[in-house]
Protein backbone atom coordinates (compact mmCIF):
# COMPACT_ATOMS: atom_id res chain seq x y z
CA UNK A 1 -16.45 3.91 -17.73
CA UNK A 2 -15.40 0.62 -17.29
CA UNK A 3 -11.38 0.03 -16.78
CA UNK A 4 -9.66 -2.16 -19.98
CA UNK A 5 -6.71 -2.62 -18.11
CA UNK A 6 -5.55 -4.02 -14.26
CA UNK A 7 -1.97 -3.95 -13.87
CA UNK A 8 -0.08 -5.49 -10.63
CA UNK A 9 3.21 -5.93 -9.64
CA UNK A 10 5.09 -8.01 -7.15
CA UNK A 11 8.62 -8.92 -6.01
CA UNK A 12 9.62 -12.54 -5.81
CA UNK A 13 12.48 -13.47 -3.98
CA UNK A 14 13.49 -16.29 -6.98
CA UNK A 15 15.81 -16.38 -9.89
CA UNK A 16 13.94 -15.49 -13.23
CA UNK A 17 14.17 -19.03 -14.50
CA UNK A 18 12.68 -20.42 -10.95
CA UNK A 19 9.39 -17.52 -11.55
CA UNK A 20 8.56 -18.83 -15.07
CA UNK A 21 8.57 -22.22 -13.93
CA UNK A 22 5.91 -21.18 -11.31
CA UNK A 23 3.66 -19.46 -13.38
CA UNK A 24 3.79 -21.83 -16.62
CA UNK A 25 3.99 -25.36 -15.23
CA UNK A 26 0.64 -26.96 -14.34
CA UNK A 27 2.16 -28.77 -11.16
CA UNK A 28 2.37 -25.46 -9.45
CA UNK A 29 -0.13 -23.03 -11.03
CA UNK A 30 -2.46 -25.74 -10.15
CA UNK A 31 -0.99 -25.22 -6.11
CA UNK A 32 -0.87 -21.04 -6.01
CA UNK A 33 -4.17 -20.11 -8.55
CA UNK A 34 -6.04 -23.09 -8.60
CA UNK A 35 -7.27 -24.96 -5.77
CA UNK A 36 -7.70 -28.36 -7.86
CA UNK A 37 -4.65 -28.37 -10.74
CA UNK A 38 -4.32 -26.90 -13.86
CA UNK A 39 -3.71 -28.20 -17.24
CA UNK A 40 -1.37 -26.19 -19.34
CA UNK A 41 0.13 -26.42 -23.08
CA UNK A 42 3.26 -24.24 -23.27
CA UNK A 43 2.62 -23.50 -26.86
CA UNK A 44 1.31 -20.85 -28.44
CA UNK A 45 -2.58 -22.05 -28.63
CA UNK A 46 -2.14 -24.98 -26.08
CA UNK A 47 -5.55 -24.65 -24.50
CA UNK A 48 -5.36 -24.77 -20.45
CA UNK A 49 -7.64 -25.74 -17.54
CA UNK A 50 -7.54 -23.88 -14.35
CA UNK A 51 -9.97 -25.74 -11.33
CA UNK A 52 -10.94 -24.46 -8.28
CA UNK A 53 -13.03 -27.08 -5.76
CA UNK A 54 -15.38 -24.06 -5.31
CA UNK A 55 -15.66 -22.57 -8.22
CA UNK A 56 -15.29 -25.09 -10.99
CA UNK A 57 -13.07 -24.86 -14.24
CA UNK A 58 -11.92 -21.67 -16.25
CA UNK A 59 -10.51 -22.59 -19.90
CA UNK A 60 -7.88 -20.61 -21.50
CA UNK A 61 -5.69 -20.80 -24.58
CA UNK A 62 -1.58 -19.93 -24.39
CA UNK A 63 -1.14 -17.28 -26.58
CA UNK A 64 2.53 -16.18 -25.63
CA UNK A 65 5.67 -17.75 -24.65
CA UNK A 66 9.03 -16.34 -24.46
CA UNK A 67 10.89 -18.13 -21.66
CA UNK A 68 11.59 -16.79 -19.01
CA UNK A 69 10.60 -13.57 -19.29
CA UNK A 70 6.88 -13.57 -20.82
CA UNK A 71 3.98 -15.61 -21.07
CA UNK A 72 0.59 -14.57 -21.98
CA UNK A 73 -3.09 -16.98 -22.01
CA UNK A 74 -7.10 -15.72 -22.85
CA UNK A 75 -9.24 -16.89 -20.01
CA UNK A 76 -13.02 -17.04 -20.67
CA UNK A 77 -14.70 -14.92 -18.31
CA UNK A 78 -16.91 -17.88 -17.07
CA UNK A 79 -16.52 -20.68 -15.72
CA UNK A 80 -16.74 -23.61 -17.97
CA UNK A 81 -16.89 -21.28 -20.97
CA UNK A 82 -14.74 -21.13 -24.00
CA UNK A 83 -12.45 -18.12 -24.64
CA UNK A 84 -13.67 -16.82 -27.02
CA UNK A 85 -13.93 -13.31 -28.67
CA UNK A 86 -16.16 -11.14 -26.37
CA UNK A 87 -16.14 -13.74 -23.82
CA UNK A 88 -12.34 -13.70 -22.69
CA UNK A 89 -9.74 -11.29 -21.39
CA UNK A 90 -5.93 -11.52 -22.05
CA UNK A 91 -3.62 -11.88 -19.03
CA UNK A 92 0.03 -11.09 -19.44
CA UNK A 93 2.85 -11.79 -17.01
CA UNK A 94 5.93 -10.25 -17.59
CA UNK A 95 9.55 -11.50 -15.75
CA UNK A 96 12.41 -9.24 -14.87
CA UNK A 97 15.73 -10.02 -12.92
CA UNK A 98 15.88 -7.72 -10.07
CA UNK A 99 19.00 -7.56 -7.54
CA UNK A 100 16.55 -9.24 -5.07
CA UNK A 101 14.85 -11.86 -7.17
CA UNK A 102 12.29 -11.06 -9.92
CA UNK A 103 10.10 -8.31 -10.41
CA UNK A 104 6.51 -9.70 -12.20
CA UNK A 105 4.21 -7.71 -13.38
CA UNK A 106 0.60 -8.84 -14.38
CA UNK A 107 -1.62 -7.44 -16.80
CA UNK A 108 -5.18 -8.03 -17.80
CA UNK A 109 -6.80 -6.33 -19.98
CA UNK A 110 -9.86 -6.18 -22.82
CA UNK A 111 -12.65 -5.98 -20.06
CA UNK A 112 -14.43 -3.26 -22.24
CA UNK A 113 -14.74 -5.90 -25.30
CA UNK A 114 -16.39 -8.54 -22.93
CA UNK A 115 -20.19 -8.84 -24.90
CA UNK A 116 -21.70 -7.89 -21.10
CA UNK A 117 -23.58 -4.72 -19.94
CA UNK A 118 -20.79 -2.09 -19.01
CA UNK A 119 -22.24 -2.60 -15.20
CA UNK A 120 -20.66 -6.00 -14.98
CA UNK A 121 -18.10 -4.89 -17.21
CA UNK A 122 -16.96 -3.14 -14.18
CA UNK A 123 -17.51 -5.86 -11.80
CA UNK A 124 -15.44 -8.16 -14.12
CA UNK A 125 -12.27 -5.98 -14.24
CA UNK A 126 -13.04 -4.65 -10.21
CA UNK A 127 -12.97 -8.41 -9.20
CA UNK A 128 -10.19 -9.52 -11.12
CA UNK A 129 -8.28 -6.59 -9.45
CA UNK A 130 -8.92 -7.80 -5.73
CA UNK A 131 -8.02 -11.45 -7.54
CA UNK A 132 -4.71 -10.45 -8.98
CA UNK A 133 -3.58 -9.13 -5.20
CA UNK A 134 -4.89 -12.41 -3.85
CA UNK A 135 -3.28 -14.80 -6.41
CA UNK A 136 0.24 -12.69 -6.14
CA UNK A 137 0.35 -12.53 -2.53
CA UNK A 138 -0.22 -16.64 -2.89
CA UNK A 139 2.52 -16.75 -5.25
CA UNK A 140 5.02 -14.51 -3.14
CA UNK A 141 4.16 -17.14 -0.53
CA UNK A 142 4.42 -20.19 -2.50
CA UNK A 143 7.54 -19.42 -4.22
CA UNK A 144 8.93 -19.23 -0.79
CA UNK A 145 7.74 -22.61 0.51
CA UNK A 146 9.89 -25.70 0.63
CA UNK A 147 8.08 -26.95 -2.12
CA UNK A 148 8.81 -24.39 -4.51
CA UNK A 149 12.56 -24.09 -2.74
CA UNK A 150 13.14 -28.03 -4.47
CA UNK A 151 15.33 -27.66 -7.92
């Protein structure tokens, strides 16, 4: 049975209001996820481009934003694809203040709806599991850099 949900968690050693600003704003989104920028519309249905050099583009559409504690975005589950119904899964990051920073927590889910065989349902959510411990680990690591340090 394929898995609907992957849900991480990671501790960043940043303010709240310092975390959103990494996740949201194209300038460093574009640094941590994305190899090659990222376009982003902080508005509920603002579409948004994420590029990798490798991989190509992955298109997305805002569909949450409650600074600084939650912002949410559909990301087609190809590259260069729409996201569409059946064709997109919902990620979800979610800020708290923690004495040491901020605990985020990521969720994606809808992998069963994805119009796929179940097989590569499974791959789908699997991969994006290994990719959310990546892409946190990168953030953990970024928000720590000087560049991420600068007010």
């Amino acid at each position: 049975m394929t898995p609907d949900r992957i849900e991480r968690e990671t501790l960043i050693a940043a303010p709240v209001e310092r975390v959103w600003e990494l996740v949201t704003a194209p300038e460093h989104v574009g640094t941590w996820f994305g190899d090659a920028g990222a376009e982003i519309d902080l508005r509920p249905g603002g579409a948004m481009a994420l590029r990798w050099e490798e991989h190509g583009t992955v298109r997305a559409r805002v569909e949450r934003v409650e600074a600084p504690r939650v912002f949410a975005y559909r990301w087609a589950s190809r590259m260069e694809a729409e996201p569409e119904e059946g064709a997109s899964t919902l990620v979800e990051f979610f800020l708290e203040p923690d004495a040491r920073g901020t605990l985020l927590r990521v969720v994606e889910s809808g992998f069963a709806a994805l119009d796929v065989p179940a097989d590569e349902q499974e791959r789908k959510a699997k991969g994006n599991g290994d990719g959310w411990d990546h892409e946190l680990r990168d953030l953990a690591e970024y928000a720590r850099s000087e560049v991420a340090a600068r007010p």
